[in-house]
PDB file of N, CA and C in Angstrom:
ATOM      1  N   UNK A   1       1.593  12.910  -1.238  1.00  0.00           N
ATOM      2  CA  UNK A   1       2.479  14.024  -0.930  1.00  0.00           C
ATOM      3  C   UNK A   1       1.633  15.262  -0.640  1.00  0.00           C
ATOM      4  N   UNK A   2       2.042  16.250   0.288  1.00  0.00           N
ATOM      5  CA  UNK A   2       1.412  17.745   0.371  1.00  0.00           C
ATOM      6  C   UNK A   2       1.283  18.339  -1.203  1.00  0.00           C
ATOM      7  N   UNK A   3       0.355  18.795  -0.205  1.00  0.00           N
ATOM      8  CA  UNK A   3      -0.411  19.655  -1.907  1.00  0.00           C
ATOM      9  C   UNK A   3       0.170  21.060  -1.054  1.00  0.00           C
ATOM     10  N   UNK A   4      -0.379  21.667  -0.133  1.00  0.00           N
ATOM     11  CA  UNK A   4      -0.699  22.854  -0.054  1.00  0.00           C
ATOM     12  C   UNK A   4       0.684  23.669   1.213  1.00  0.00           C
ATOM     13  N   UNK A   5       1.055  24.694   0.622  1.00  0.00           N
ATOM     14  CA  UNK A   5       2.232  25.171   1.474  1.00  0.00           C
ATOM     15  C   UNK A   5       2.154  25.119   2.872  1.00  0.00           C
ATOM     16  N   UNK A   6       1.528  24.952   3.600  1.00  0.00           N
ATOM     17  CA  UNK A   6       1.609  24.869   4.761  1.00  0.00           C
ATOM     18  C   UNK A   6       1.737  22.635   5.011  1.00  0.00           C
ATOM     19  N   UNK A   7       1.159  22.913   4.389  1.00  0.00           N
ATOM     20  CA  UNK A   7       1.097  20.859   4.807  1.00  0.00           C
ATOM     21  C   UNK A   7       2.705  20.035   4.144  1.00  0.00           C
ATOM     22  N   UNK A   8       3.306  21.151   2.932  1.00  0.00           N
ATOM     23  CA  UNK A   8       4.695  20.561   3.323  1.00  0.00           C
ATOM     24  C   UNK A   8       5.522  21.117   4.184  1.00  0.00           C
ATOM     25  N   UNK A   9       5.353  22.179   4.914  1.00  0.00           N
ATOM     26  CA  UNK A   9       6.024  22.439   5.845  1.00  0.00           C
ATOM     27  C   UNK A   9       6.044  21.797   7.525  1.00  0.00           C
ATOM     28  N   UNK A  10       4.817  21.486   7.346  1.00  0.00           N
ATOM     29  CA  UNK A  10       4.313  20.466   8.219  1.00  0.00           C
ATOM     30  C   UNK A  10       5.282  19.217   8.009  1.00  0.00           C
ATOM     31  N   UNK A  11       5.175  18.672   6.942  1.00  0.00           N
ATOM     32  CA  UNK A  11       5.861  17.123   6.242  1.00  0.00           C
ATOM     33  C   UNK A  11       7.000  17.689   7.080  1.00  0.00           C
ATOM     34  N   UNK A  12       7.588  18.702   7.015  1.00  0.00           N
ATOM     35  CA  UNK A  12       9.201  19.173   7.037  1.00  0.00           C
ATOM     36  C   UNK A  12       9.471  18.901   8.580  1.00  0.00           C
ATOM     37  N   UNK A  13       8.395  19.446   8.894  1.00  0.00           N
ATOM     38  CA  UNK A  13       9.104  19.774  10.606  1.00  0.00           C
ATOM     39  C   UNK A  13       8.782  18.621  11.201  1.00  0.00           C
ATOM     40  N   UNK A  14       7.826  17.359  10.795  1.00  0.00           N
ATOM     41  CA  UNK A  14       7.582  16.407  11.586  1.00  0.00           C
ATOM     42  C   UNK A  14       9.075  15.275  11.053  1.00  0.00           C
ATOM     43  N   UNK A  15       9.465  15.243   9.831  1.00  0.00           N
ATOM     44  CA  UNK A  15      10.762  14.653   9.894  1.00  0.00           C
ATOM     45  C   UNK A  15      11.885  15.295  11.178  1.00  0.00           C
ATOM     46  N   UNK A  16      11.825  16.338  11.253  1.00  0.00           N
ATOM     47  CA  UNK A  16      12.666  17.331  12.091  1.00  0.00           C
ATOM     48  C   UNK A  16      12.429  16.789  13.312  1.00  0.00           C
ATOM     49  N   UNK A  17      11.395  16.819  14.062  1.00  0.00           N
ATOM     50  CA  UNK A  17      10.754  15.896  15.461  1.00  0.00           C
ATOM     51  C   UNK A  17      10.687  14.977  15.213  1.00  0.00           C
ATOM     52  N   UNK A  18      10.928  13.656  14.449  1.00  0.00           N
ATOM     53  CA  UNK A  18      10.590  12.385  14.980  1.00  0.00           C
ATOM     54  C   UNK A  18      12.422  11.848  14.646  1.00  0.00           C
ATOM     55  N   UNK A  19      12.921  13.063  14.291  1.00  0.00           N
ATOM     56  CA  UNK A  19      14.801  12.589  14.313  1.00  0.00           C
ATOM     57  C   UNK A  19      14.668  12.770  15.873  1.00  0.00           C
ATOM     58  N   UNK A  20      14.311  14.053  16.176  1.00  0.00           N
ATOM     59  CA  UNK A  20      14.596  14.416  17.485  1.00  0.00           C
ATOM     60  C   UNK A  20      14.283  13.170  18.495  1.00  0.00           C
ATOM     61  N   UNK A  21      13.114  12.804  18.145  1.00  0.00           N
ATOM     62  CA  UNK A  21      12.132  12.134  19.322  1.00  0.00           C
ATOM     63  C   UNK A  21      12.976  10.630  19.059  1.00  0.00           C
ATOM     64  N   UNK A  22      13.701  10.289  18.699  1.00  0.00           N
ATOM     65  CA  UNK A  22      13.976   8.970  18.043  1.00  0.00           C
ATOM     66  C   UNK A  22      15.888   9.205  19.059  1.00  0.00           C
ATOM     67  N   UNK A  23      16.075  10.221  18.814  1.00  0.00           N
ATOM     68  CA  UNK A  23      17.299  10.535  19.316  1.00  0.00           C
ATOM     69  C   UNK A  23      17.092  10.607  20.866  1.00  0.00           C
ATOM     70  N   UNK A  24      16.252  11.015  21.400  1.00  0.00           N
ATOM     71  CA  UNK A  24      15.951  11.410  23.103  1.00  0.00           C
ATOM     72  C   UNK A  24      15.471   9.921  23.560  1.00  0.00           C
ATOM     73  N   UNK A  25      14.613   8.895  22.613  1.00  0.00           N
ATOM     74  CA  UNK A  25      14.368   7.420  23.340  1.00  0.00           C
ATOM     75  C   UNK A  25      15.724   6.639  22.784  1.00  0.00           C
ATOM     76  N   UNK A  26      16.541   6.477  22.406  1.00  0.00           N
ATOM     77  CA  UNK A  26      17.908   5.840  21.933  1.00  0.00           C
ATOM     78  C   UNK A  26      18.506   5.996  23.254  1.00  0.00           C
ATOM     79  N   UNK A  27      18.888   7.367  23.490  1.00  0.00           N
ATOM     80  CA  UNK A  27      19.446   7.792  24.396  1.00  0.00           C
ATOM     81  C   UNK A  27      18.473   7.845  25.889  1.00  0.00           C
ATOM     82  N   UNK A  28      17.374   7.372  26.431  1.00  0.00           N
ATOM     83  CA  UNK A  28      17.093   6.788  27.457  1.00  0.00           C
ATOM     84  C   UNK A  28      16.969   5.817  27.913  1.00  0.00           C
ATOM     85  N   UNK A  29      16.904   4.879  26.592  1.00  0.00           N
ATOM     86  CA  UNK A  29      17.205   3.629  26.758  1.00  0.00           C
ATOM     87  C   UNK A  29      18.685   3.078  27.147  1.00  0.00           C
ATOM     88  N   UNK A  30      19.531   3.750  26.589  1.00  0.00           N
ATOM     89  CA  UNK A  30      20.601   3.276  26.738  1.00  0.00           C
ATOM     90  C   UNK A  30      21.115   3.427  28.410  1.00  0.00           C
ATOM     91  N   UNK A  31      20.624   4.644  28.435  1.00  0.00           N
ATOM     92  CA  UNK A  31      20.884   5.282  30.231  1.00  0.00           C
ATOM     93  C   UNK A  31      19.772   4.099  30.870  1.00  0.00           C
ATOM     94  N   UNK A  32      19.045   3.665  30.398  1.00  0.00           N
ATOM     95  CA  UNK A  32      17.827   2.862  31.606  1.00  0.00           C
ATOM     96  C   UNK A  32      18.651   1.622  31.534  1.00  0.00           C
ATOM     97  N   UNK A  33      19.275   1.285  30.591  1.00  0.00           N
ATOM     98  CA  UNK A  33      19.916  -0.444  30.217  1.00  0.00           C
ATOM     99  C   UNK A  33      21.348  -0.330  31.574  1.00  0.00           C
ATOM    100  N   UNK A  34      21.560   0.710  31.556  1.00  0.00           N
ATOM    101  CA  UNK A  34      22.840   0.992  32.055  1.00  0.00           C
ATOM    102  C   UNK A  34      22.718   1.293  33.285  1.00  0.00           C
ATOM    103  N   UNK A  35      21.649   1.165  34.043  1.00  0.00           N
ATOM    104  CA  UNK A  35      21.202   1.824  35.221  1.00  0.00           C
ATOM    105  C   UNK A  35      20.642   0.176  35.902  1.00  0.00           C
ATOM    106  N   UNK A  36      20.087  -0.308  34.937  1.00  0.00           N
ATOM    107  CA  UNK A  36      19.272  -1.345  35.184  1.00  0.00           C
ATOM    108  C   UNK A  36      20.525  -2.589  35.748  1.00  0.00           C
ATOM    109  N   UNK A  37      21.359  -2.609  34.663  1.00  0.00           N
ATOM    110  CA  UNK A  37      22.582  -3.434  35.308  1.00  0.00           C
ATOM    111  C   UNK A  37      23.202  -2.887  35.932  1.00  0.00           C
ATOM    112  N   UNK A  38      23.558  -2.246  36.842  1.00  0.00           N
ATOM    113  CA  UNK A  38      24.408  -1.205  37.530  1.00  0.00           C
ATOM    114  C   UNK A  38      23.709  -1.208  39.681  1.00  0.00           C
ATOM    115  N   UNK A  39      22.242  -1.697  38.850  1.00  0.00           N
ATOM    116  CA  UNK A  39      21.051  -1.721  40.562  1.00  0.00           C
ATOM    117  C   UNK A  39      21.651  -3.199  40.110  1.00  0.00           C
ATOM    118  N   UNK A  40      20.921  -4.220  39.711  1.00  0.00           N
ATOM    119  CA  UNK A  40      21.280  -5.602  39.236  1.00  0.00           C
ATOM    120  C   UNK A  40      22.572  -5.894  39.825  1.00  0.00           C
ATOM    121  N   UNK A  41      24.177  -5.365  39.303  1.00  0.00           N
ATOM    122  CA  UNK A  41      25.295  -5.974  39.894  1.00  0.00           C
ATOM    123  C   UNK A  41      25.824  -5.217  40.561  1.00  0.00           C
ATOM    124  N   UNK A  42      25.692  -4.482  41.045  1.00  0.00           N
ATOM    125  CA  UNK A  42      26.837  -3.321  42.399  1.00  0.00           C
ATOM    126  C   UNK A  42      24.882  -2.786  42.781  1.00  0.00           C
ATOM    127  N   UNK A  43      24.623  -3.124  43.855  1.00  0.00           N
ATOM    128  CA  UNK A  43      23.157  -2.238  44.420  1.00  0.00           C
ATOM    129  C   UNK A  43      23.601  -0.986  45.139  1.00  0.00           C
ATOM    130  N   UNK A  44      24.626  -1.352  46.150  1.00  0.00           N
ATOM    131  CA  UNK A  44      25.154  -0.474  46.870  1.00  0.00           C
ATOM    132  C   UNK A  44      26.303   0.478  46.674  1.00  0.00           C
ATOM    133  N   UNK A  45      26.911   0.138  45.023  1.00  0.00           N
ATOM    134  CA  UNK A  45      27.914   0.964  44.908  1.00  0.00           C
ATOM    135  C   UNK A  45      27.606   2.649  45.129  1.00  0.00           C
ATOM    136  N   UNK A  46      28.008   3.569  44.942  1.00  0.00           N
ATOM    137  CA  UNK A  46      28.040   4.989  45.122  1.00  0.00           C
ATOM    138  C   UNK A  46      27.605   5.309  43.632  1.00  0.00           C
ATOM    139  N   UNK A  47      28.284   5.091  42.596  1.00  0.00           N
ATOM    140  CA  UNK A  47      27.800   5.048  41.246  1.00  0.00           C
ATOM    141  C   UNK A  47      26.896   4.277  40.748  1.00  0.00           C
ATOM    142  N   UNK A  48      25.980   3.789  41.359  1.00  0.00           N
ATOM    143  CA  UNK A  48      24.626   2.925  40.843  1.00  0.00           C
ATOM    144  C   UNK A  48      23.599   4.778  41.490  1.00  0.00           C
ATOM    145  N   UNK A  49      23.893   4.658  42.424  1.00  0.00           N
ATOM    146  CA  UNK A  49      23.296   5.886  43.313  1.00  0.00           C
ATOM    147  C   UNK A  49      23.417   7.293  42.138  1.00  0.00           C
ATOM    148  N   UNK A  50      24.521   7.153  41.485  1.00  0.00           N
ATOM    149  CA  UNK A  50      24.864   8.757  40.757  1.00  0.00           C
ATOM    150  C   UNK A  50      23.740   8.608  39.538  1.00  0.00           C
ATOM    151  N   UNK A  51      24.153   7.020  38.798  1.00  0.00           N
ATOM    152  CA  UNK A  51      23.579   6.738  37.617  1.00  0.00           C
ATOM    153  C   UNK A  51      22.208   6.941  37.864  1.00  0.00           C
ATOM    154  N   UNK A  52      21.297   6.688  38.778  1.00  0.00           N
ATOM    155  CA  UNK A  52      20.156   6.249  39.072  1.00  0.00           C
ATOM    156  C   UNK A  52      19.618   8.052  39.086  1.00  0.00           C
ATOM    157  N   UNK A  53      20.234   8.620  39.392  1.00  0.00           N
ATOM    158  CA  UNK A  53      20.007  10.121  39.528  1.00  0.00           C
ATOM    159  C   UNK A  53      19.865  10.748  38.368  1.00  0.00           C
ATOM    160  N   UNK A  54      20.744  10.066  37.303  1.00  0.00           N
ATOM    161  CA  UNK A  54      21.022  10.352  35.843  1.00  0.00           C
ATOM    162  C   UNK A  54      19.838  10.114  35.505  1.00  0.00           C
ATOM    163  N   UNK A  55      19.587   9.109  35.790  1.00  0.00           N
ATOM    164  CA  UNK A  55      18.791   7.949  34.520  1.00  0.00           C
ATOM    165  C   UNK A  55      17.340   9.045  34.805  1.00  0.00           C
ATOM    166  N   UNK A  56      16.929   9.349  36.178  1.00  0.00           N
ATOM    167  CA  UNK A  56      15.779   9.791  36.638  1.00  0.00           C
ATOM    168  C   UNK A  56      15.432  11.176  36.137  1.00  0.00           C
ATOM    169  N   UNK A  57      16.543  11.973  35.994  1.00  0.00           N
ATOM    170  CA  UNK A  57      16.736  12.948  35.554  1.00  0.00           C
ATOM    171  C   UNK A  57      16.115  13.229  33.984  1.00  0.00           C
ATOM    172  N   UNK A  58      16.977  12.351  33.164  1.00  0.00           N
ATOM    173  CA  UNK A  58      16.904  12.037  32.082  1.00  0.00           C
ATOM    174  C   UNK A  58      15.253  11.716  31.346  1.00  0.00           C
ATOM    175  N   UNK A  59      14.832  11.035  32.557  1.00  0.00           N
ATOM    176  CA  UNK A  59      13.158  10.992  32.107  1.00  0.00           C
ATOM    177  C   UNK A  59      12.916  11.664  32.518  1.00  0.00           C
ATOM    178  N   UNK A  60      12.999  12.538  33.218  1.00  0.00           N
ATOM    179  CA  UNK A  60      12.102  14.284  33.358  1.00  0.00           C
ATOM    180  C   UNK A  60      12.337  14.458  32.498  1.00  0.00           C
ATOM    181  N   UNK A  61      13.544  15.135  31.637  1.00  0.00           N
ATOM    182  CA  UNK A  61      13.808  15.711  30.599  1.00  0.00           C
ATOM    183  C   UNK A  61      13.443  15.497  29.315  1.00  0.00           C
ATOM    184  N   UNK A  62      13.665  13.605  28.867  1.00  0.00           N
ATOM    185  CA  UNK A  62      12.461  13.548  27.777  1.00  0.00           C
ATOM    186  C   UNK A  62      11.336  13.830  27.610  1.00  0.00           C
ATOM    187  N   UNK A  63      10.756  13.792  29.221  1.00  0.00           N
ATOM    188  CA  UNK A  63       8.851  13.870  29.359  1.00  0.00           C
ATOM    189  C   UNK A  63       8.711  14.904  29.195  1.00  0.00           C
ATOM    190  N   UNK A  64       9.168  15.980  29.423  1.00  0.00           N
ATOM    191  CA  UNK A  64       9.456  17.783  29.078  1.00  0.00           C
ATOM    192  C   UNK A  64       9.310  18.351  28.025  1.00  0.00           C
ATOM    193  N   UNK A  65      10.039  17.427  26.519  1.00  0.00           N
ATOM    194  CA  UNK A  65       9.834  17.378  25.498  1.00  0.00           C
ATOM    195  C   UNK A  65       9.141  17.190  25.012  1.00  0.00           C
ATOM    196  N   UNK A  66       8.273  16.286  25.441  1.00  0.00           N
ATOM    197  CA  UNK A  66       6.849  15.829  25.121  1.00  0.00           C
ATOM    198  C   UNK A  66       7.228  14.278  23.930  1.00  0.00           C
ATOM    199  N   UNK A  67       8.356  13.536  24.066  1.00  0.00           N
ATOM    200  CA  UNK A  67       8.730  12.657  23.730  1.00  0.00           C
ATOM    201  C   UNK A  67       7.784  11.279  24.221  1.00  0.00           C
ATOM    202  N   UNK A  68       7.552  11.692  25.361  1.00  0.00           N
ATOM    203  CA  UNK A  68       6.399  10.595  25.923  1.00  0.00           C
ATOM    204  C   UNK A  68       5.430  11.062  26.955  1.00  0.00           C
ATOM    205  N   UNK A  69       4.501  11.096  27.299  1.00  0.00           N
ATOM    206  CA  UNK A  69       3.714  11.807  28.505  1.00  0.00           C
ATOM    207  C   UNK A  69       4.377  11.685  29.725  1.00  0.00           C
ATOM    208  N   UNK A  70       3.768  12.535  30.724  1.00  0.00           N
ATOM    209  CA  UNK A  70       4.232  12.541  31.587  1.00  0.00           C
ATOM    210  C   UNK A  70       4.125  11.038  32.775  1.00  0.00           C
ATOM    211  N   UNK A  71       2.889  10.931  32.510  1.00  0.00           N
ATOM    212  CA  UNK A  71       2.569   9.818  33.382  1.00  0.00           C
ATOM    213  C   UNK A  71       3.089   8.500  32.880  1.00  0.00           C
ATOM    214  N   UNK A  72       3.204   8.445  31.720  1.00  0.00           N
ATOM    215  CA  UNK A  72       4.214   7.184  31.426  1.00  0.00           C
ATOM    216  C   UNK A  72       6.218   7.262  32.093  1.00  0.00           C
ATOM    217  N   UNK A  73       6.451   8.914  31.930  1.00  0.00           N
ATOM    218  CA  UNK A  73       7.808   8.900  32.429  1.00  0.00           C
ATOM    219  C   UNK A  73       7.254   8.460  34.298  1.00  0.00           C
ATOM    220  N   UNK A  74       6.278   9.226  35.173  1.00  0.00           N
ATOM    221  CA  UNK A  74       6.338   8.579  36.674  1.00  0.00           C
ATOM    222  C   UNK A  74       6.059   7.117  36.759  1.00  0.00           C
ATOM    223  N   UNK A  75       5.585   6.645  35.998  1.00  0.00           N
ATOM    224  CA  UNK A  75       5.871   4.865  35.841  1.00  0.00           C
ATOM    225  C   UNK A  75       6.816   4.266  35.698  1.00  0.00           C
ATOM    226  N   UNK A  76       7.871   5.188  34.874  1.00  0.00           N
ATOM    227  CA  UNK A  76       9.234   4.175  34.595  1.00  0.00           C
ATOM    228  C   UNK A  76      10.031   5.015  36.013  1.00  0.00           C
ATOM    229  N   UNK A  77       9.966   6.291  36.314  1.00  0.00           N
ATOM    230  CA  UNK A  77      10.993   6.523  37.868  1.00  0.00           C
ATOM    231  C   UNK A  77      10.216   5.645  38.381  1.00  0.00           C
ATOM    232  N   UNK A  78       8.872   5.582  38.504  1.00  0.00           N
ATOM    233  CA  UNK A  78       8.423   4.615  40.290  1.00  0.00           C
ATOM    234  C   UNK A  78       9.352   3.284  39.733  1.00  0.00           C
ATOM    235  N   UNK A  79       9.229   2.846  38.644  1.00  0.00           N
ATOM    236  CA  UNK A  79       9.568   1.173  38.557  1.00  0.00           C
ATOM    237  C   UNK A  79      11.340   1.163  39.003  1.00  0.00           C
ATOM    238  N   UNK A  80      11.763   2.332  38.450  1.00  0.00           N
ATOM    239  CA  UNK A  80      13.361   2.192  38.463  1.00  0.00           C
ATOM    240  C   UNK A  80      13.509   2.086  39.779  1.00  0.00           C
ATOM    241  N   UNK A  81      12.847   3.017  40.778  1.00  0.00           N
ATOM    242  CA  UNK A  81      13.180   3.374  42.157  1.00  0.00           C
ATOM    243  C   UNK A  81      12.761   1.933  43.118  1.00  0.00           C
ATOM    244  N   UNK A  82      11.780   1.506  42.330  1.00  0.00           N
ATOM    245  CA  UNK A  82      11.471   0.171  43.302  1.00  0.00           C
ATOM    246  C   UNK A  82      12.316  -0.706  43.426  1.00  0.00           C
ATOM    247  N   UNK A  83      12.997  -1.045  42.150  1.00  0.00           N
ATOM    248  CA  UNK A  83      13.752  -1.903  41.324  1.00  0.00           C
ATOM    249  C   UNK A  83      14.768  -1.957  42.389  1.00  0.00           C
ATOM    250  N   UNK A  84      15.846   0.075  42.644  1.00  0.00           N
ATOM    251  CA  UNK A  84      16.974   0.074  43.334  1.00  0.00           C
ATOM    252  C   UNK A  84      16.676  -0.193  44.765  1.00  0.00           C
ATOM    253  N   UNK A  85      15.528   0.032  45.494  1.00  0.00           N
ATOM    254  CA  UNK A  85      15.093  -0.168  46.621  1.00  0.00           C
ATOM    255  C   UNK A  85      15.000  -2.008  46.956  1.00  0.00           C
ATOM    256  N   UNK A  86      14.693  -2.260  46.366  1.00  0.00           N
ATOM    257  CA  UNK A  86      14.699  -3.641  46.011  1.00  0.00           C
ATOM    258  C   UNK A  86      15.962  -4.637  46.382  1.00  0.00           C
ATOM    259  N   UNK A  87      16.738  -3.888  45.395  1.00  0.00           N
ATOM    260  CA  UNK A  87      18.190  -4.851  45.545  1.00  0.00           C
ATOM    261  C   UNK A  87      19.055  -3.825  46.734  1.00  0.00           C
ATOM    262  N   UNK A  88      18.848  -3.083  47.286  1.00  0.00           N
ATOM    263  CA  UNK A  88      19.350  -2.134  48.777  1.00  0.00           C
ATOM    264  C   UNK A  88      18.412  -2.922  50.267  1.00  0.00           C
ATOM    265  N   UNK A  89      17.465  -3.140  49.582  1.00  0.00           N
ATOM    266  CA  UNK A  89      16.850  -3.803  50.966  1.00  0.00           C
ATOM    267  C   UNK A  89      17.092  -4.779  52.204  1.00  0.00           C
ATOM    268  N   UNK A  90      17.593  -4.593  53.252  1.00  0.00           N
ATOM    269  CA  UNK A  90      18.030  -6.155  53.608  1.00  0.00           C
ATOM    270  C   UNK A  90      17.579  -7.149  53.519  1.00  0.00           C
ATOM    271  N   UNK A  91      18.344  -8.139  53.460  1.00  0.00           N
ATOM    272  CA  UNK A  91      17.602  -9.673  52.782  1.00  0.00           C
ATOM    273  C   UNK A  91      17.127 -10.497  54.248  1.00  0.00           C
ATOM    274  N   UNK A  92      15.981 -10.721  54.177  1.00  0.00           N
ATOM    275  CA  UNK A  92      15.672 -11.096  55.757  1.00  0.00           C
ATOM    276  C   UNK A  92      15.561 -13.099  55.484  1.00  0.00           C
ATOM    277  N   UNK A  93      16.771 -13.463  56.501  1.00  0.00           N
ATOM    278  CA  UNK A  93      17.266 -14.709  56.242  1.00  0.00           C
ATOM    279  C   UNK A  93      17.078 -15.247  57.719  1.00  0.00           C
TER     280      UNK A  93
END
């Protein structure tokens, strides 16, 4: 346990950020799960297009926080964007 007043205040605020940080990946995951099936079964709907805007959004905004670096959030937009490009592409038959 902290000995010294500053190192439990420390203890304090890192419970405080890792609720936070625990709350911002719950909630991008859930938007990436939901995005992921959405390119997967409707590619071309209008709302795969909105979600996908969400979802992209959404990892700026965690990476902002400093919830995860930045260069790990442009890895998961490039992958998402390939992903929707992917299933939009014409299928050459």
């Amino acid at each position: 346990m902290a000995n010294t007043k500053s190192a439990k205040k420390r203890a304090r605020q890192n419970v405080v950020r890792r609720a936070k940080n625990v709350f911002y990946k719950a909630r991008l995951r859930t938007t990436l799960k939901k995005t992921e099936t959405l390119v997967e079964t409707e590619p071309t709907a209008p709302e795969t297009a909105e979600q996908l805007k969400a979802a992209l959004r959404l990892i700026d905004k965690t990476a902002s926080k400093g919830v995860f670096h930045r260069n790990t959030a442009a890895r998961r937009k490039s992958r998402l964007v390939a992903r929707f490009k992917k299933a939009n592409a014409p299928s050459e038959s």
